[in-house]
Protein backbone atom coordinates (compact mmCIF):
# COMPACT_ATOMS: atom_id res chain seq x y z
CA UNK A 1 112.48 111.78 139.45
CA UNK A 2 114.88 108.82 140.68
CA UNK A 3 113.25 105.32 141.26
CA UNK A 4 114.21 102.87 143.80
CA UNK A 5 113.48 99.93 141.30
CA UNK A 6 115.28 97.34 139.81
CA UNK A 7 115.20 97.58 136.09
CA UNK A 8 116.94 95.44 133.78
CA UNK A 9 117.16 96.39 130.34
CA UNK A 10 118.24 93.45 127.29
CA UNK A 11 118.59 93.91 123.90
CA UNK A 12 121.05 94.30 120.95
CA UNK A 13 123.74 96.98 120.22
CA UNK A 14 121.71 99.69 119.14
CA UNK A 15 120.59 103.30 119.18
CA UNK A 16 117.38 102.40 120.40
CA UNK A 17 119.10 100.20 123.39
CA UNK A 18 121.58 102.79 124.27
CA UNK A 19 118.33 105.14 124.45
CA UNK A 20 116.85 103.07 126.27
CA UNK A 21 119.61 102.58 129.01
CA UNK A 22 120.21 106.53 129.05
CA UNK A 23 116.34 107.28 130.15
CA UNK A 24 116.97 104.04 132.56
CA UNK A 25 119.94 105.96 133.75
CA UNK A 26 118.23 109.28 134.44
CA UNK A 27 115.21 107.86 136.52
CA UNK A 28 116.53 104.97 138.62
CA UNK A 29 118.96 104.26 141.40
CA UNK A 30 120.36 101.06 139.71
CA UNK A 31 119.49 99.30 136.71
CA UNK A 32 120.87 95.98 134.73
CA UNK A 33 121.92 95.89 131.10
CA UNK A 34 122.50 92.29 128.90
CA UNK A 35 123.21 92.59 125.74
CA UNK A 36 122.87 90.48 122.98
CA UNK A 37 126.86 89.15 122.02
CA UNK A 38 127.90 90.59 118.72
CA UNK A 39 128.49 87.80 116.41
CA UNK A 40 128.38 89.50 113.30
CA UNK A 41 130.66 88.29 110.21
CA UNK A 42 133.53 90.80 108.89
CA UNK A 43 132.10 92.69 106.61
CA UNK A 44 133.11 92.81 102.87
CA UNK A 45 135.91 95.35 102.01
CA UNK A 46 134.67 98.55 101.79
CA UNK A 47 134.95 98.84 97.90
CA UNK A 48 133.15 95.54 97.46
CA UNK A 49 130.17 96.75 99.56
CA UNK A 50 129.92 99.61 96.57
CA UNK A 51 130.12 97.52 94.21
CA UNK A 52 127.51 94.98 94.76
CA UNK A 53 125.47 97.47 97.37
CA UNK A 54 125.94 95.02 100.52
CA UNK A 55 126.54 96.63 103.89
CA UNK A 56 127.97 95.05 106.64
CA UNK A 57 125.80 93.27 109.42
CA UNK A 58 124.66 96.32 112.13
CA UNK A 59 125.69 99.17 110.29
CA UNK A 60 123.50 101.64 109.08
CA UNK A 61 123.05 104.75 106.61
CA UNK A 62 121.23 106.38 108.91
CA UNK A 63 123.56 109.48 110.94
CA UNK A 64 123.94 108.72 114.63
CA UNK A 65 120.92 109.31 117.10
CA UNK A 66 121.37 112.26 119.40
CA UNK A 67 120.92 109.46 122.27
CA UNK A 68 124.48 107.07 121.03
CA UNK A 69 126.16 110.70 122.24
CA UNK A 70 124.13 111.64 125.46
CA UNK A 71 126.51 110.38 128.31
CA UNK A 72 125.49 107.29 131.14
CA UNK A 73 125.99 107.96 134.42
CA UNK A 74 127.51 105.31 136.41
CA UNK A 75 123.82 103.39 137.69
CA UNK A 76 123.96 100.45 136.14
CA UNK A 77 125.54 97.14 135.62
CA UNK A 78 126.11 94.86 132.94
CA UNK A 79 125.23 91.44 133.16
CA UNK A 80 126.14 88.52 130.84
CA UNK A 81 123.40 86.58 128.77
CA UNK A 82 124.29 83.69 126.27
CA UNK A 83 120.73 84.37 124.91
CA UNK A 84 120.67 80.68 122.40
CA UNK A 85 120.68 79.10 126.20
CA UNK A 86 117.73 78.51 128.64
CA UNK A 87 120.05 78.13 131.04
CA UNK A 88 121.89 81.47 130.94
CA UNK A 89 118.29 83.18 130.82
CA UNK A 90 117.60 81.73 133.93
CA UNK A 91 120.79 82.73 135.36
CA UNK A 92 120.67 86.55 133.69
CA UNK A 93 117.20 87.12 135.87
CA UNK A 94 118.88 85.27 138.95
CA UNK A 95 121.81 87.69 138.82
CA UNK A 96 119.59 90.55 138.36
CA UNK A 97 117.49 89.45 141.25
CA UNK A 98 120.52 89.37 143.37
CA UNK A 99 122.10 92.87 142.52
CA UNK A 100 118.44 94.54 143.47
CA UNK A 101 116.78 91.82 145.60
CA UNK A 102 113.56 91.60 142.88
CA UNK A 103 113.40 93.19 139.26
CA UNK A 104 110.37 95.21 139.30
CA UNK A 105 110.52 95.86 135.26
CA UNK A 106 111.88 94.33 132.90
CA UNK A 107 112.45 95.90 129.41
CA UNK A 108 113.40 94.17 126.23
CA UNK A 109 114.59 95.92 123.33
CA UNK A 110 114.45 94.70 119.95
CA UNK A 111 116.17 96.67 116.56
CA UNK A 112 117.91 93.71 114.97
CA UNK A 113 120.71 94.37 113.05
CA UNK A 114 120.99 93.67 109.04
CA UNK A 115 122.20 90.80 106.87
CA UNK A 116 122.56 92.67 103.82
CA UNK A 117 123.58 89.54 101.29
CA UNK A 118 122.82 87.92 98.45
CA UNK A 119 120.64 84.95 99.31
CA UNK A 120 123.36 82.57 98.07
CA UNK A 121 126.46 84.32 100.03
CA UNK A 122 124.33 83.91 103.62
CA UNK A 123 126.67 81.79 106.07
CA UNK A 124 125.35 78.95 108.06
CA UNK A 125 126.78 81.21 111.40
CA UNK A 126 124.14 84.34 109.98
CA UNK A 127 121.23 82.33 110.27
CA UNK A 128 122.45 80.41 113.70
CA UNK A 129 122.99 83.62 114.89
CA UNK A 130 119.45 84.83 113.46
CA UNK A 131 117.37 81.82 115.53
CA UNK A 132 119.78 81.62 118.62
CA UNK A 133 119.89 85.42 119.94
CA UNK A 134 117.20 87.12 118.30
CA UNK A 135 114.28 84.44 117.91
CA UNK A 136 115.24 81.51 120.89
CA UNK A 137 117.09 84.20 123.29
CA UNK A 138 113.63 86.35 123.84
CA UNK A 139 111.40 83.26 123.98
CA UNK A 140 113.83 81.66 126.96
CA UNK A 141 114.30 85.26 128.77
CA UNK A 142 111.11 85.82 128.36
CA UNK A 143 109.60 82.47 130.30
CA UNK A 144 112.01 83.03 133.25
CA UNK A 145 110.71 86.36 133.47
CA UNK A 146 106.92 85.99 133.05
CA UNK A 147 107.76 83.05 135.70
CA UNK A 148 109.15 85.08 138.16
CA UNK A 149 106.51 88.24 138.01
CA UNK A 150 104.07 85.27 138.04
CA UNK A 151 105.36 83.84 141.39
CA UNK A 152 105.47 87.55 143.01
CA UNK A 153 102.58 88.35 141.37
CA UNK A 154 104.03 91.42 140.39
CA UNK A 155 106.22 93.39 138.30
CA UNK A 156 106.24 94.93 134.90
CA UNK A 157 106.96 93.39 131.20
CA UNK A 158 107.62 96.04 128.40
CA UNK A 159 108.24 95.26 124.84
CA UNK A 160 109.93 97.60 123.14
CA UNK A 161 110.81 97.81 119.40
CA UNK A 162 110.84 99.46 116.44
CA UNK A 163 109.54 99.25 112.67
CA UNK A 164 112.19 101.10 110.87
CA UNK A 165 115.21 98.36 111.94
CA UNK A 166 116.79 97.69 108.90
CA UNK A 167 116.37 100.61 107.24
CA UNK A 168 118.53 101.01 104.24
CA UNK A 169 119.70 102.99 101.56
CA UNK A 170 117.85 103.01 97.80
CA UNK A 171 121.09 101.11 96.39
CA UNK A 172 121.54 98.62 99.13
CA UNK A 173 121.19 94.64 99.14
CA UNK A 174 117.67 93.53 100.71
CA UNK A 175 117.91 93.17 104.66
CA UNK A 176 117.31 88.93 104.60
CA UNK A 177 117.29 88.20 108.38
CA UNK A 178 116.45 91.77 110.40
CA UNK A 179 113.35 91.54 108.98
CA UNK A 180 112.33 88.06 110.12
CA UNK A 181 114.03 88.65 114.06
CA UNK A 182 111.46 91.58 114.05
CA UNK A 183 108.35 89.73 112.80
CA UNK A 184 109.10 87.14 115.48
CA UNK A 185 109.77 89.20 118.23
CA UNK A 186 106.56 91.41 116.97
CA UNK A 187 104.11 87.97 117.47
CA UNK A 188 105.64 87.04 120.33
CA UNK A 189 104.67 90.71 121.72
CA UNK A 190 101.16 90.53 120.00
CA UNK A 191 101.06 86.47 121.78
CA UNK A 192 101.62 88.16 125.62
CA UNK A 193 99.60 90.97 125.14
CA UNK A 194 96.67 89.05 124.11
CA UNK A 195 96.91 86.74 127.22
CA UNK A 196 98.11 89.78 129.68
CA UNK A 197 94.74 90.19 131.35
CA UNK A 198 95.14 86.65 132.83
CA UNK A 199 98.41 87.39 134.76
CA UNK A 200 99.04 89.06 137.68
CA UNK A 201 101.75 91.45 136.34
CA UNK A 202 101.76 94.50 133.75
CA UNK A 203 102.39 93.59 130.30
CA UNK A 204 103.10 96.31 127.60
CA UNK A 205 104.25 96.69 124.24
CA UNK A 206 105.54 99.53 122.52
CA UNK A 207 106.59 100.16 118.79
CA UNK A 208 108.18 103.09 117.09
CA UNK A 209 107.98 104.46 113.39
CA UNK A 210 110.54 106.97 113.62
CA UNK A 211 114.23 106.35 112.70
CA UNK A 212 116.24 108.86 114.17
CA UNK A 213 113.46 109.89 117.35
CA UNK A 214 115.29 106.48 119.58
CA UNK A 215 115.61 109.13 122.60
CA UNK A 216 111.98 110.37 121.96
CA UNK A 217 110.97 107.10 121.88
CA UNK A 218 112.95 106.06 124.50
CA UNK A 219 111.36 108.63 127.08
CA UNK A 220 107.96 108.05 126.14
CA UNK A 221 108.29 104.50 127.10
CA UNK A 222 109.45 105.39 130.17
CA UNK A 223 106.58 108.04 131.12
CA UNK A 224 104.11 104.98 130.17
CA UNK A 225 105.84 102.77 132.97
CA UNK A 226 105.95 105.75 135.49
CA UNK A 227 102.20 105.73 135.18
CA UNK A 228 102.08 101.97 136.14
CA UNK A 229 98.21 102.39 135.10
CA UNK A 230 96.70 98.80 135.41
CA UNK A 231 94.11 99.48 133.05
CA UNK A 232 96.74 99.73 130.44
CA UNK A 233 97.94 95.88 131.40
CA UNK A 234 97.88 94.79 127.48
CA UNK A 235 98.25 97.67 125.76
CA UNK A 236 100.51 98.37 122.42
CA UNK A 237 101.82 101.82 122.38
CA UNK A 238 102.76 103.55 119.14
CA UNK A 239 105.19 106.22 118.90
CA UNK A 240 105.94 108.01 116.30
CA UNK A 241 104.36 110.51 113.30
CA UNK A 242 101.68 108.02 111.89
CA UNK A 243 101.01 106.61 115.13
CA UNK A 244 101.30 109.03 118.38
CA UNK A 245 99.67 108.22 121.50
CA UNK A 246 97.75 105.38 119.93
């Protein structure tokens, strides 16, 4: 069924993102998409990544989700967001407001990408890049947001991410930063879900355990929202084998 709502839809380059945007695609009229800028370092020549097991910054062994394939139709926009500045967070959920006169949800996607290196070889720009976009950019996004459904006293916050970011192969370096973007953006969910019941708009969170399911996951989230059930204000979904319908 196509909604007349104004969805926008953040997060990094990713399966689960591009999932995300495809359900968003198939069920509303319009919808919004920021994305997090790619800053990632070159990666290592290919033959050095064998050698010492390192693999570039957002690449993955995993095969390509079923979802990176499915095609978008032409619904949505794409909005810029500097996400290290208040200031373009403010301006991402003006702009948004203005293309579909109110955003009535608002979904933020987090699967970090991976800084496979050596503790010694990390570059000053990896960890900006870590506390800017993926710890600072959902904490400023997020306050505009929460300030706007606060004022309309309406509106609906999902959370959306998943446990298997960063996934790797057996012979591969240790994932330094991924790891830490997720744990923050997983206590900031945990933070506004625990408080949800004292605002006025629908706060959800929802995690996945299965790499490879993104467009499973991705249309479960959405069948959640459809409901709009406001007994669920608060509520942390799990998706996936070891936690379905939970």
């Amino acid at each position: 069924m196509i909604m007349s709502k104004g969805i926008l839809i953040a997060g990094n380059t990713s399966a689960l993102t591009k999932a995300i945007e495809v359900e968003a695609s198939k069920r509303a009229e319009h919808y919004a998409l920021a994305l997090l800028p790619d800053r990632s370092r070159n990666s290592p020549p290919a033959a050095e990544n064998t050698k010492k097991g390192l693999l570039a910054r957002g690449e993955s062994s995993l095969p390509e989700s079923p979802a990176a394939q499915e095609p978008v139709k032409e619904t949505g926009i794409s909005l810029d967001w500097n996400p290290g500045s208040p200031i373009s967070a403010r301006t991402l959920v003006i702009a948004a407001e203005n293309r579909f006169s109110q955003i009535d949800e608002a979904i933020l996607v987090c699967d970090p990408p991976s800084v496979r290196y050596a503790a010694a070889d990390l570059s000053l720009a990896d960890i900006e890049v870590l506390v800017n976009d993926h710890i600072k950019g959902w904490l400023f996004l997020v306050k505009e947001l929460a300030a706007v459904f606060r004022t309309r006293e309406k509106g609906t916050l999902a959370l959306v991410y998943s446990e298997t970011s960063g996934a790797g192969g057996k012979d591969d370096a240790a994932d330094l930063l991924g790891p830490v973007a997720l744990s923050a953006f997983r206590s900031l969910v945990r933070g506004l879900l625990d408080t949800a019941l004292n605002e006025p708009y629908l706060t959800l969170g929802f995690s996945g355990t299965d790499a490879g399911d993104e467009a499973g996951f991705a249309a479960f989230v959405f069948k959640q929202l459809e409901e709009g059930n406001r007994r669920s204000n608060g509520k942390l979904y799990k998706y996936g084998k070891l936690g379905f319908f939970r």
